[in-house]
Protein backbone atom coordinates (compact mmCIF):
# COMPACT_ATOMS: atom_id res chain seq x y z
CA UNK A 1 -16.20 12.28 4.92
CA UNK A 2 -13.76 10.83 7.28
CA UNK A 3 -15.11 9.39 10.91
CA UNK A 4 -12.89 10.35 13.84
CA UNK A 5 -10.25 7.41 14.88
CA UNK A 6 -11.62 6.29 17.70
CA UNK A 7 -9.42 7.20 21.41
CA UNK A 8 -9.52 3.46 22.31
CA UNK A 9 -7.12 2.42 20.10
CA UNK A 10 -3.91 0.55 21.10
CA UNK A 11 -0.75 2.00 20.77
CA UNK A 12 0.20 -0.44 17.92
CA UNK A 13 -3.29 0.76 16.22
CA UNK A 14 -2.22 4.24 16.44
CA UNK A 15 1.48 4.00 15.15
CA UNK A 16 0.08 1.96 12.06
CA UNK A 17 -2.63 4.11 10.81
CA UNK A 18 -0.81 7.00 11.44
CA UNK A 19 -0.93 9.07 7.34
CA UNK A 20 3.05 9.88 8.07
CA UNK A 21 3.49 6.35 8.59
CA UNK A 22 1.06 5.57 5.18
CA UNK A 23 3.24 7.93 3.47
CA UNK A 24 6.21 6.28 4.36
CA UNK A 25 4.85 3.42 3.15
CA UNK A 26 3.27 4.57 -0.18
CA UNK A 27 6.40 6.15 -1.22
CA UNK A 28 8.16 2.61 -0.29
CA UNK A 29 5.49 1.36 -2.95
CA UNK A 30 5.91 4.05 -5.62
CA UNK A 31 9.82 3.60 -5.50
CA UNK A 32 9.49 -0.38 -6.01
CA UNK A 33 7.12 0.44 -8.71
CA UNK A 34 9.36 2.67 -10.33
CA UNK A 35 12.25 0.88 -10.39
CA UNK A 36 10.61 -2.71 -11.44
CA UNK A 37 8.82 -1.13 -14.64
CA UNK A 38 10.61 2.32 -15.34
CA UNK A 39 7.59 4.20 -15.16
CA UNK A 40 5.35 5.72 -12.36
CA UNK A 41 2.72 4.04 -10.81
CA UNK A 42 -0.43 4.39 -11.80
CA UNK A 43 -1.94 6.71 -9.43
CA UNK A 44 -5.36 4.55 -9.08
CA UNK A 45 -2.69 1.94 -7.65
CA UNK A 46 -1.88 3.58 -4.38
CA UNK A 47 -5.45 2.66 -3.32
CA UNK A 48 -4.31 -0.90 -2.73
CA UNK A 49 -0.98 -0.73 -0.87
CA UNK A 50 -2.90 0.25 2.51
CA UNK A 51 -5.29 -2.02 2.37
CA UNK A 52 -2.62 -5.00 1.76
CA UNK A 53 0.03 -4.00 3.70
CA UNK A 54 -1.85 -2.77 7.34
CA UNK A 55 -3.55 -5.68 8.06
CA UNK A 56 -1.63 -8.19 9.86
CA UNK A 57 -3.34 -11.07 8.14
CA UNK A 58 -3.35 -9.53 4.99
CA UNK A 59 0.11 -8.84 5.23
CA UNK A 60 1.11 -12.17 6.78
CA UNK A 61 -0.15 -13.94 3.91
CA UNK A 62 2.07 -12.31 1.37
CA UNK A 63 4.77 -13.98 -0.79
CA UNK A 64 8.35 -13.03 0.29
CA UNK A 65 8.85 -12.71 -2.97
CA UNK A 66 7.08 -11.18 -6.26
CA UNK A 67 7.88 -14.20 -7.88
CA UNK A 68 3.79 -14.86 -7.15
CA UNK A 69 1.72 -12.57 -9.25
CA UNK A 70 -1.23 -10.86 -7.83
CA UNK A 71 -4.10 -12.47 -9.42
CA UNK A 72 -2.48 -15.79 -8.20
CA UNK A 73 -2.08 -14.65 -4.71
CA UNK A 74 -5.25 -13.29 -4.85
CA UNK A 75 -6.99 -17.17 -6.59
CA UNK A 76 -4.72 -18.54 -3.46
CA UNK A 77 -6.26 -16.29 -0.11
CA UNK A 78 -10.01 -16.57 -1.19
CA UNK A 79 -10.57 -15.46 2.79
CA UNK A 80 -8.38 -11.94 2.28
CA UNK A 81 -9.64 -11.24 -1.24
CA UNK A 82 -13.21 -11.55 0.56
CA UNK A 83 -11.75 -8.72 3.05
CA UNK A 84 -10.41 -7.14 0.67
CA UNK A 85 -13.28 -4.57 -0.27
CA UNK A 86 -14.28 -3.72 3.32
CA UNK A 87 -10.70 -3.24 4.38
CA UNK A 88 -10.22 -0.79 1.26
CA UNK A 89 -12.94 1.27 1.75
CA UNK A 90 -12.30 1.60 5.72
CA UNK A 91 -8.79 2.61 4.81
CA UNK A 92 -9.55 5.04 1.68
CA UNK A 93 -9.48 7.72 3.95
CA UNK A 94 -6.43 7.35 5.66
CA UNK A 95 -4.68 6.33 1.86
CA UNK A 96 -5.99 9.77 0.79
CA UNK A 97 -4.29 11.36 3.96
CA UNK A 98 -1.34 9.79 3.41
CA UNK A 99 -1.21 10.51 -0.59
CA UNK A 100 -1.45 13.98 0.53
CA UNK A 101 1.10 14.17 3.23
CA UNK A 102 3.72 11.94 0.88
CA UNK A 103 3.32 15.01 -2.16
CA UNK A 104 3.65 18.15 0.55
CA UNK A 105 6.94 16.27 1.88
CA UNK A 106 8.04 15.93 -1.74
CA UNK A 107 8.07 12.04 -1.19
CA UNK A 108 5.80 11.12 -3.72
CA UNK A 109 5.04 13.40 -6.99
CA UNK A 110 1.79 13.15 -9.36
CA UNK A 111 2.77 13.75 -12.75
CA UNK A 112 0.38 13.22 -15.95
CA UNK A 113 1.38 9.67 -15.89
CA UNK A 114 1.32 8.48 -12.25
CA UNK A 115 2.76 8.43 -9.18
CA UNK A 116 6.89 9.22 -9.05
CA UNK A 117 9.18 8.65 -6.04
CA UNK A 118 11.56 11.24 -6.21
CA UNK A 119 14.30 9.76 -4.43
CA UNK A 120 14.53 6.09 -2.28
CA UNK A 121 13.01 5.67 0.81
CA UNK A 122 15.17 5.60 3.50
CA UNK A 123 15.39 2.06 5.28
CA UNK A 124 12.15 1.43 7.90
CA UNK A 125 13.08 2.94 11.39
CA UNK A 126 14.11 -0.25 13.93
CA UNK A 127 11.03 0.88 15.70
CA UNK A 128 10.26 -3.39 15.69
CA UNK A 129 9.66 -5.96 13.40
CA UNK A 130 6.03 -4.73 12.85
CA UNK A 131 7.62 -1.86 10.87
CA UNK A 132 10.08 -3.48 8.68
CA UNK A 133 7.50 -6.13 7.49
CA UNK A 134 5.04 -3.27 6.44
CA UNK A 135 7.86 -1.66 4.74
CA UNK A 136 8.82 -5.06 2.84
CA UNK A 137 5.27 -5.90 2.45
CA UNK A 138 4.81 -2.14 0.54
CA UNK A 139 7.62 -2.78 -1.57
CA UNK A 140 6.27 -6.29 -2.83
CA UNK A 141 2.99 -4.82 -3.58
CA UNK A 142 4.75 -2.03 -5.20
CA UNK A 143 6.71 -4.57 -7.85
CA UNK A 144 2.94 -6.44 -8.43
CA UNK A 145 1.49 -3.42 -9.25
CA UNK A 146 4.14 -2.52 -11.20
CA UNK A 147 3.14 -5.10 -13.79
CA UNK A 148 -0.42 -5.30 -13.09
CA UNK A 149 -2.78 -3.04 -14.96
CA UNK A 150 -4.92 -1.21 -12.40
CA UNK A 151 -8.55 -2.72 -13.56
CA UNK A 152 -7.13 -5.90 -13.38
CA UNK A 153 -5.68 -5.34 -9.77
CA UNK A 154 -9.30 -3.93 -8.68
CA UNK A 155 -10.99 -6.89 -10.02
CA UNK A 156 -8.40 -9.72 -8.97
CA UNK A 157 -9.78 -8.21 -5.33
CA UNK A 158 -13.03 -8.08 -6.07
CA UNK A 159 -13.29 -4.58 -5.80
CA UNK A 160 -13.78 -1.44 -8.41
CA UNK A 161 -11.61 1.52 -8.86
């Protein structure tokens, strides 16, 4: 069950764990996914993306590039992949939302072998730079877990799927 976001949240709070907003992002994911391996995403996958892209310090301490593997980035931010498990489980909800939302807008599809973005994204609104490096952040996730076998992911950040 879901708890109630609380009323007291900033503005900033609001706009980022807003499930249209997750969706967007997911389906940012899926389509960097897609592209990097040819295949969907595993739909297990989509579980992480939240949880590394909201944060601010999780997200700040990405690569800019997927030239970094996961498992290494994970070895390299022992203080994140410590977070890690709290910050997925407080956001599973809000993932599951935003799954949801992403396959009634036709954003994101499940088929029998993942997650499929049907078409690209379009570009992150110029809302602020907040936005755009959440978008950029979903997309790098989206390439790791492109090569990353699922179990692997979950237990490079110490969690289970």
């Amino acid at each position: 069950m879901t708890t109630p976001a609380p009323r007291h949240r900033s503005p900033e709070a609001q706009a980022l764990l807003n499930p249209a907003f997750g969706a967007y992002l997911l389906a940012s994911s899926v389509h960097a996914a897609e592209s990097k391996a040819g295949q969907p995403m595993p739909w297990p996958s989509a579980f992480l993306v939240l949880p590394l892209v909201l944060p601010a310090k999780a997200r700040n301490s990405l690569p800019g590039k997927s030239t970094l593997s996961l498992m290494a980035w994970a070895d390299n931010n022992p203080l994140q992949q410590a977070a890690f498990a709290e910050r997925a489980i407080s956001l599973t909800g809000l993932t599951r939302m935003s799954l949801r939302m992403a396959v009634r807008h036709q954003a994101v599809e499940v088929t029998p072998l993942g997650l499929r973005c049907p078409r690209k994204p379009r570009s992150a609104p110029a809302v602020g730079p907040e936005v755009t490096e959440c978008a950029r952040a979903a997309a790098l996730v989206g390439r790791w877990l492109a090569v990353t076998d699922p179990h692997r992911a979950y237990t490079a950040l110490g969690v289970r799927p």
